[in-house]
N, C-alpha and C. Protein backbone atom coordinates (compact mmCIF):
# COMPACT_ATOMS: atom_id res chain seq x y z
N UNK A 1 191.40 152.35 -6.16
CA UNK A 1 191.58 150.92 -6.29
C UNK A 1 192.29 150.36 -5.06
N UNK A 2 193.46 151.06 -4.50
CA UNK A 2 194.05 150.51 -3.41
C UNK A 2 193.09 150.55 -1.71
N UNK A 3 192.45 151.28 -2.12
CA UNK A 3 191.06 151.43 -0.97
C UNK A 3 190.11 150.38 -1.13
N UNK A 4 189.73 149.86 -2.26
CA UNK A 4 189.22 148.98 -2.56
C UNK A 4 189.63 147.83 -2.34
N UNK A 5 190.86 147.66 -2.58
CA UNK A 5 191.98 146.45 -2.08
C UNK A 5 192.12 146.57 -0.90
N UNK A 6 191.82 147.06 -0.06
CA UNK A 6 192.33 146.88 1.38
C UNK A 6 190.86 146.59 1.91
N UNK A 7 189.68 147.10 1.17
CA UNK A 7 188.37 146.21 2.12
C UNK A 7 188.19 144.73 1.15
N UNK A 8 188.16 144.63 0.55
CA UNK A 8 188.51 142.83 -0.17
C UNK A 8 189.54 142.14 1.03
N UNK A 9 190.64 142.54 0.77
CA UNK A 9 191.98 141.56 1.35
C UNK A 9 192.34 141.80 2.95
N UNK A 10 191.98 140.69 3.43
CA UNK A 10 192.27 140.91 5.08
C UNK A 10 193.80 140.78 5.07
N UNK A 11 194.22 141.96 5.74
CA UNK A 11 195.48 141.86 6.76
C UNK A 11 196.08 142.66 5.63
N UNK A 12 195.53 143.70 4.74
CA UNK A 12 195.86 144.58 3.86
C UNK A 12 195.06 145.80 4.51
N UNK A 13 195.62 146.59 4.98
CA UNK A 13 195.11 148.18 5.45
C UNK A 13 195.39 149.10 5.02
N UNK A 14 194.36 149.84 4.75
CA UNK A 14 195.42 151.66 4.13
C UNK A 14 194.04 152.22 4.84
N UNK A 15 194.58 153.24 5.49
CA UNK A 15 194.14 154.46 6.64
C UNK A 15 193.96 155.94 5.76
N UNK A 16 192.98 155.93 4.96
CA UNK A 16 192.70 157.09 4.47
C UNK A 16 192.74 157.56 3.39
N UNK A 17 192.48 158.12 2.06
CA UNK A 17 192.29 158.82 0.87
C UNK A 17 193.60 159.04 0.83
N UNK A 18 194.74 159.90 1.80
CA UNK A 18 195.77 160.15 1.21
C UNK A 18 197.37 159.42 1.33
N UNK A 19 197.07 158.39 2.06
CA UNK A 19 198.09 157.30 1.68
C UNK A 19 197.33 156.40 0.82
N UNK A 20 196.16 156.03 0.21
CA UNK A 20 196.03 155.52 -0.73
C UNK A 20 196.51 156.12 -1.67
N UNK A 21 196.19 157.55 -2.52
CA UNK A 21 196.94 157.81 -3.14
C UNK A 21 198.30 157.97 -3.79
N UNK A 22 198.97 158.03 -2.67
CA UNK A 22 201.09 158.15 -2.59
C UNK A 22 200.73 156.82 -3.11
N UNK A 23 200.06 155.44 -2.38
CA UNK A 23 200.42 154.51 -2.95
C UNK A 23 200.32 154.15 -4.54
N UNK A 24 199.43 154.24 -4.81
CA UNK A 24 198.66 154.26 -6.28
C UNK A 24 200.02 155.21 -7.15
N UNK A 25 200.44 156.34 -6.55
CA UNK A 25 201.47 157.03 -7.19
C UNK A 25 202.79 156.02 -7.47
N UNK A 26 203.43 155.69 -5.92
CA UNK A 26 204.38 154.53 -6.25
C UNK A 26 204.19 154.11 -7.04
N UNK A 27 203.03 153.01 -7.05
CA UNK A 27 202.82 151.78 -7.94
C UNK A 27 203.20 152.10 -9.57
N UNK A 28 201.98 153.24 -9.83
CA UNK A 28 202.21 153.78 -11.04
C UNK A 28 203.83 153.55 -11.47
N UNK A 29 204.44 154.88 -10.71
CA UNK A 29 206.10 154.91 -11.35
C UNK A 29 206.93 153.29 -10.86
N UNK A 30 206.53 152.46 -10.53
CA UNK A 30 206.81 151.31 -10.31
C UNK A 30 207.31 150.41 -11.50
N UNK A 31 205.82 150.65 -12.36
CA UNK A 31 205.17 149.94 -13.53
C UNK A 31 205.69 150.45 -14.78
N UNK A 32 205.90 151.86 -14.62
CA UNK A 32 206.14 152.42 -15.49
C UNK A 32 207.80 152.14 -15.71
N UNK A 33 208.85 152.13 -14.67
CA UNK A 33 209.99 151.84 -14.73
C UNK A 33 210.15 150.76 -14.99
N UNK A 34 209.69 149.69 -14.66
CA UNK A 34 209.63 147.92 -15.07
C UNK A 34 209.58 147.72 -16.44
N UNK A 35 208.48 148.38 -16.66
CA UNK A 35 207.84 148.43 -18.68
C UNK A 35 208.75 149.05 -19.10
N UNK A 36 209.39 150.48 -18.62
CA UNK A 36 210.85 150.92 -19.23
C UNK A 36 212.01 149.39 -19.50
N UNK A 37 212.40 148.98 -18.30
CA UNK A 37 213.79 148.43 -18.42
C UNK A 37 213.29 146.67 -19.10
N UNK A 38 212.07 146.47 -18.78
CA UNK A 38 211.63 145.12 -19.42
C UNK A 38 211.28 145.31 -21.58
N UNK A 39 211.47 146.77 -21.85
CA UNK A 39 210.86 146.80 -23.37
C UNK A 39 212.37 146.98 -23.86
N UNK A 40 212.94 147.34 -23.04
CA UNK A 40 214.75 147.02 -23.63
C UNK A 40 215.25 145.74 -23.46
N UNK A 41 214.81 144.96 -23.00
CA UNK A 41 215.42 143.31 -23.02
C UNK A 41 215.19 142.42 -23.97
């Protein structure tokens, strides 16, 4: 998806299969910590 997002959105780049991935990883535990500390409020 983040490969996909970077040929849609100009002046958004990702250089290859494996920094797309790390990213997609971030994001994941991103979302997942947010939905943690946002389902306790």
């Amino acid at each position: 998806m983040i490969l996909l997002a970077s040929n849609i959105v100009h002046g958004f780049h990702v250089r290859g299969f494996v920094p797309a991935f790390w990213g997609a990883v971030v994001l994941a535990l991103l979302g997942m910590l947010i939905r943690m500390v946002t389902k306790g409020a």
